[in-house]
N, C-alpha and C. Protein backbone atom coordinates (compact mmCIF):
# COMPACT_ATOMS: atom_id res chain seq x y z
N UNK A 1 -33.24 -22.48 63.78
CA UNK A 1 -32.37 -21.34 64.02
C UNK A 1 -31.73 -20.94 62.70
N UNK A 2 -31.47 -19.90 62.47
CA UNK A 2 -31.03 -19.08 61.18
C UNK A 2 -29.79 -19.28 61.19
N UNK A 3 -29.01 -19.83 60.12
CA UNK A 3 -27.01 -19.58 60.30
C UNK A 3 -27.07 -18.45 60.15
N UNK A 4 -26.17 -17.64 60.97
CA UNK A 4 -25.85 -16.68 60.67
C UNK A 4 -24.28 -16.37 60.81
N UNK A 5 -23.09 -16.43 59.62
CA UNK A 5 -21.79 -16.88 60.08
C UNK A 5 -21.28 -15.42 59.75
N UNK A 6 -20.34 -15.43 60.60
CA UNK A 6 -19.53 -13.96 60.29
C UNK A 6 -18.31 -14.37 60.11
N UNK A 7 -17.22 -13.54 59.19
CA UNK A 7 -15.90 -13.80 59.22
C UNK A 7 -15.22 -13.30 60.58
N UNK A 8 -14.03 -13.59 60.97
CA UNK A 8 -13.60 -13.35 61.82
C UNK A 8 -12.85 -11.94 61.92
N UNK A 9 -12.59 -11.56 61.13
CA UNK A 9 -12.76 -9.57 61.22
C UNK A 9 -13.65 -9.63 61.28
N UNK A 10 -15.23 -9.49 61.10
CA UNK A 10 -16.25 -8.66 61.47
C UNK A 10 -16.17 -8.57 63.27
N UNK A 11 -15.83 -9.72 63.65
CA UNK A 11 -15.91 -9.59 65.66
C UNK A 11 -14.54 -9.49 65.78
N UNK A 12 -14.99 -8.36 67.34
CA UNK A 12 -13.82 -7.98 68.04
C UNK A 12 -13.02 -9.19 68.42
N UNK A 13 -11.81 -8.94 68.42
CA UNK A 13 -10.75 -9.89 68.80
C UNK A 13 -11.28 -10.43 70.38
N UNK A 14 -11.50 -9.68 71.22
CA UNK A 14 -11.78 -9.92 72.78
C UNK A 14 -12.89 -11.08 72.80
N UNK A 15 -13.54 -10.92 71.86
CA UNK A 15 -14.88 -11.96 71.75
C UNK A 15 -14.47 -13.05 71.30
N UNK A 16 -13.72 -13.22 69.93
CA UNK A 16 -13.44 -14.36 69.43
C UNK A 16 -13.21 -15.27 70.57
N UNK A 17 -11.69 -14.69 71.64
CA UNK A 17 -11.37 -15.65 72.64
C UNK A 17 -12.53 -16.16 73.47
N UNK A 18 -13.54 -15.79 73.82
CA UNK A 18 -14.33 -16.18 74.96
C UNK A 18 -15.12 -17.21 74.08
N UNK A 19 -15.87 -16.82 72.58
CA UNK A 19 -16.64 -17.99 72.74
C UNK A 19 -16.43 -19.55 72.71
N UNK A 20 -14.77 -19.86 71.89
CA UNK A 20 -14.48 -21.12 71.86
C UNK A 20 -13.86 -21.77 72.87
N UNK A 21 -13.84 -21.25 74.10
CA UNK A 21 -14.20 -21.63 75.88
C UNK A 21 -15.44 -21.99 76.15
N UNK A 22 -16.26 -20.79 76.18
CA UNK A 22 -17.96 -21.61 76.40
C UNK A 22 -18.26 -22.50 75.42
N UNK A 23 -17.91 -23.12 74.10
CA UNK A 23 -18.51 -24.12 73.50
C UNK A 23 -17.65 -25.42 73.80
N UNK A 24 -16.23 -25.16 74.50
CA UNK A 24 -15.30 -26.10 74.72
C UNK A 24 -16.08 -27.00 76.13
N UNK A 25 -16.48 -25.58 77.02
CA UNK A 25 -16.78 -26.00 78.28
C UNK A 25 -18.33 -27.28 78.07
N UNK A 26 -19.15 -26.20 77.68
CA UNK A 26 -20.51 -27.06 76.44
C UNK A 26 -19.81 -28.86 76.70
N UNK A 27 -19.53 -28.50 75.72
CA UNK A 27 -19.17 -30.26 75.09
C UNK A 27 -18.53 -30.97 75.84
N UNK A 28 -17.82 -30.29 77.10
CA UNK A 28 -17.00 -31.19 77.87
C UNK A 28 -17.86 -32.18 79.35
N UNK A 29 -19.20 -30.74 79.22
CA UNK A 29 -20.40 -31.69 79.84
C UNK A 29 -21.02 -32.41 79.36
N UNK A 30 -20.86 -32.21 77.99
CA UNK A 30 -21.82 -33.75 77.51
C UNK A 30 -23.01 -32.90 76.70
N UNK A 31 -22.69 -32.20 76.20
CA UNK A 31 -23.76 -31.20 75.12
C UNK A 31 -23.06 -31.95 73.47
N UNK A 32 -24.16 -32.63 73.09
CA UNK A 32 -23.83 -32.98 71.61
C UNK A 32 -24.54 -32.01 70.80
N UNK A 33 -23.74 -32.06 69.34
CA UNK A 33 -24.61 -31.49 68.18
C UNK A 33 -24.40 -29.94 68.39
N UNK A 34 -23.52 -28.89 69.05
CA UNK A 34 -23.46 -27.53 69.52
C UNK A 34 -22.97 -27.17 68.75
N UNK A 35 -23.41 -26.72 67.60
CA UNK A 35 -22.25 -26.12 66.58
C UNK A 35 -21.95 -24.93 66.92
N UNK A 36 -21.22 -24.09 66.06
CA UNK A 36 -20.74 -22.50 66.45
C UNK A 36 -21.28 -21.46 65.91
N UNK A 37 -22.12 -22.14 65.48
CA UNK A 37 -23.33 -21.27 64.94
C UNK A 37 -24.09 -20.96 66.08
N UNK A 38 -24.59 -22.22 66.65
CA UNK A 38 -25.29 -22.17 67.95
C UNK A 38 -24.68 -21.55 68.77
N UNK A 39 -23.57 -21.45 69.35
CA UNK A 39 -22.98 -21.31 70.12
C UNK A 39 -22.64 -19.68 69.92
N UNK A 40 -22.42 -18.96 69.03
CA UNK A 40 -22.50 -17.67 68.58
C UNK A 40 -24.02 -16.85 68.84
N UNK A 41 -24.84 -17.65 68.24
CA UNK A 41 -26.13 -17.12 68.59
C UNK A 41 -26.44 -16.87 70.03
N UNK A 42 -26.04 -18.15 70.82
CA UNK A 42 -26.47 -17.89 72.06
C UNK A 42 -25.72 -16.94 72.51
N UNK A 43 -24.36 -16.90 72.25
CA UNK A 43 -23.91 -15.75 72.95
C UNK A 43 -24.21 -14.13 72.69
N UNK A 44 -24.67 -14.28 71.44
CA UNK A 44 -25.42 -12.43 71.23
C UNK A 44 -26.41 -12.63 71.37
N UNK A 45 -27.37 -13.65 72.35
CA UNK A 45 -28.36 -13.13 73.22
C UNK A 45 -28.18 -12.81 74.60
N UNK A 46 -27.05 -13.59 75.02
CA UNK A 46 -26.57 -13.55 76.11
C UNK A 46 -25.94 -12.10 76.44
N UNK A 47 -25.56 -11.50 75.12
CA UNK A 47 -25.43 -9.92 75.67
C UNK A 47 -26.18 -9.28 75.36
N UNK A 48 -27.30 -9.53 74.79
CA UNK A 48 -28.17 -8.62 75.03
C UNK A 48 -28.86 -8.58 76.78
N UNK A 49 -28.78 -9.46 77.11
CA UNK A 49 -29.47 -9.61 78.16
C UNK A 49 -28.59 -8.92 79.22
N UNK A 50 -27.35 -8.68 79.08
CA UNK A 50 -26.07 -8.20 79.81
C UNK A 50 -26.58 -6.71 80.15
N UNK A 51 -27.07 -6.42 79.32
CA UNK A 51 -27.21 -5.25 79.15
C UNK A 51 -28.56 -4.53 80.22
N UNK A 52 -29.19 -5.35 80.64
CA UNK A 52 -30.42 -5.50 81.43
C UNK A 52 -29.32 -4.85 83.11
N UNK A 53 -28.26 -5.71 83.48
CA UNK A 53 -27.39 -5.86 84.55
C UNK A 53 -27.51 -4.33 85.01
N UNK A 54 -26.68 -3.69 84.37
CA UNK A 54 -26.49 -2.03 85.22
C UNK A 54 -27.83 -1.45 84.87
N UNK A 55 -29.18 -1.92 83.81
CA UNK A 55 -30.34 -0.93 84.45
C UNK A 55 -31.12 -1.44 85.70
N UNK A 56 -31.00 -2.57 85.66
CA UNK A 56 -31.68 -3.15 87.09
C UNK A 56 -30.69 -2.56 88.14
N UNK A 57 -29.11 -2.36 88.12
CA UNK A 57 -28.65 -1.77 89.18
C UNK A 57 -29.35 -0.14 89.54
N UNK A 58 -29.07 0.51 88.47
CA UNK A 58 -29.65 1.83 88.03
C UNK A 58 -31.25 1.91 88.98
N UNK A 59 -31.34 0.77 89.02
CA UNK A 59 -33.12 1.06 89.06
C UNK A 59 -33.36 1.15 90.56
N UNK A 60 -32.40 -0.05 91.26
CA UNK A 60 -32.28 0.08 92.56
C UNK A 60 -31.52 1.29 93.02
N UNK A 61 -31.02 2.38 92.71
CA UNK A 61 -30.89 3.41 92.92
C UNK A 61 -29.17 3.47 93.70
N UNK A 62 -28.34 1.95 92.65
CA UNK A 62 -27.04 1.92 93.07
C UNK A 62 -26.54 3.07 92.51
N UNK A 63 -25.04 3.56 93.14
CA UNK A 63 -24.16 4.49 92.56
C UNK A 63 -23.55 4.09 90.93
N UNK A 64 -23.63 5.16 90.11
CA UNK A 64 -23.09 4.91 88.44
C UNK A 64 -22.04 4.76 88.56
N UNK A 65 -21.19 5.25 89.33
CA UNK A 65 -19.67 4.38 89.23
C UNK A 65 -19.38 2.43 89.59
N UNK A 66 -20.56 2.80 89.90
CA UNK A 66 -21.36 0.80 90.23
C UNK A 66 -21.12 0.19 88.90
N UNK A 67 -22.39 0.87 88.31
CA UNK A 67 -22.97 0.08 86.92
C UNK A 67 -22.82 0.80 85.97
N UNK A 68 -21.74 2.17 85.63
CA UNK A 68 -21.80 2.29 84.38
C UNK A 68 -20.57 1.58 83.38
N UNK A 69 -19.69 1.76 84.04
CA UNK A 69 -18.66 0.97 82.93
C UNK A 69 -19.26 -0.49 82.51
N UNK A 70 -20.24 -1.24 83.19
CA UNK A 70 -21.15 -2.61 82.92
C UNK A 70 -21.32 -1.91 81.44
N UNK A 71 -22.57 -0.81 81.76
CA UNK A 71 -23.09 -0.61 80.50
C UNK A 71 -22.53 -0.40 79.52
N UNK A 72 -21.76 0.51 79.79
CA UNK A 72 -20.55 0.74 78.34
C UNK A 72 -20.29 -0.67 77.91
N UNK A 73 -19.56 -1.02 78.00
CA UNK A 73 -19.21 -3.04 78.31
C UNK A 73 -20.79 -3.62 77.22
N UNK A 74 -21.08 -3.75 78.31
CA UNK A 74 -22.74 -4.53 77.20
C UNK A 74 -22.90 -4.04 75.85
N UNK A 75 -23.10 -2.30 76.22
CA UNK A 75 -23.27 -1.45 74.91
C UNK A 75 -22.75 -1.81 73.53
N UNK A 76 -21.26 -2.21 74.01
CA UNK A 76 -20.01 -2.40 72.95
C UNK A 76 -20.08 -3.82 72.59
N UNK A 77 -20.83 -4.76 73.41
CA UNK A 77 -20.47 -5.64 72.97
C UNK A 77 -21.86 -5.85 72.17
N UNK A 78 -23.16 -5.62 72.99
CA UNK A 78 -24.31 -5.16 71.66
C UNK A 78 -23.49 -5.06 70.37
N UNK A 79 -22.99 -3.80 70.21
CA UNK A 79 -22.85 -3.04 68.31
C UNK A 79 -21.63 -4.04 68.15
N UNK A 80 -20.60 -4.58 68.59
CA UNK A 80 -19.81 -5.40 68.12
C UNK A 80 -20.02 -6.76 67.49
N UNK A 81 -21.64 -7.68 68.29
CA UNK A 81 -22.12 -8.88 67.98
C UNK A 81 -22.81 -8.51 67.32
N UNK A 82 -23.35 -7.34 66.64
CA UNK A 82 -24.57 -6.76 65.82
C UNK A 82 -25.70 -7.40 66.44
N UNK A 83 -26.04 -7.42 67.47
CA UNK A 83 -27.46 -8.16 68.58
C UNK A 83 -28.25 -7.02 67.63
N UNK A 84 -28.67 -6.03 66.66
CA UNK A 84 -29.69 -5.43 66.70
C UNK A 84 -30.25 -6.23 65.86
N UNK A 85 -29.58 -7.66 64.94
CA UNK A 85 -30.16 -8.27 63.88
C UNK A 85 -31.22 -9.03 64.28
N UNK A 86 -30.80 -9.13 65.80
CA UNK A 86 -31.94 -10.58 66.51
C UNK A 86 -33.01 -9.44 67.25
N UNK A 87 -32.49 -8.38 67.65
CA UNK A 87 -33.67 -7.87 68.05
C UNK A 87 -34.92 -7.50 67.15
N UNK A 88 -34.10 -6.71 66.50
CA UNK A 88 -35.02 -6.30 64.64
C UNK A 88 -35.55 -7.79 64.43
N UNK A 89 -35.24 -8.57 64.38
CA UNK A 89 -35.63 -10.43 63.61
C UNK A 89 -36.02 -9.99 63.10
């Protein structure tokens, strides 16, 4: 896996808080070796994949007041984690 470290201005404040919960939660099951590297990575795949949520709603032909604020949401958090670096790879 590639380090890829960002300072903490480059990510939104809202993000910072969530990921050092999921790596807290991680290790409290018994996940060794998780650095926050790892733990960063996985999470800007994890929104990319977020982002899948309101078109599969979309697709089933739910109402957009359903699934669009999702998308906005994913969207932002896409360009905020810069996910286009892992998509581009």
């Amino acid at each position: 896996m590639s380090e890829v470290i960002y300072k903490a201005e480059e990510i939104a404040p809202e993000r910072l808080t969530e990921m050092p919960r999921r790596k807290g939660f991680l290790e409290r099951g018994g996940v060794k070796r998780y650095t926050w590297a790892d733990c960063f990575q996985a999470y800007r795949w994890s929104a990319i994949r977020n982002i899948f949520i309101p078109i599969l709603q979309w697709s089933r032909g739910l109402p957009g007041w359903l699934w669009w604020s999702q998308l906005e949401k994913s969207l932002s958090a896409f360009e905020d984690l810069k996910c286009i670096e892992l998509v581009e790879g």
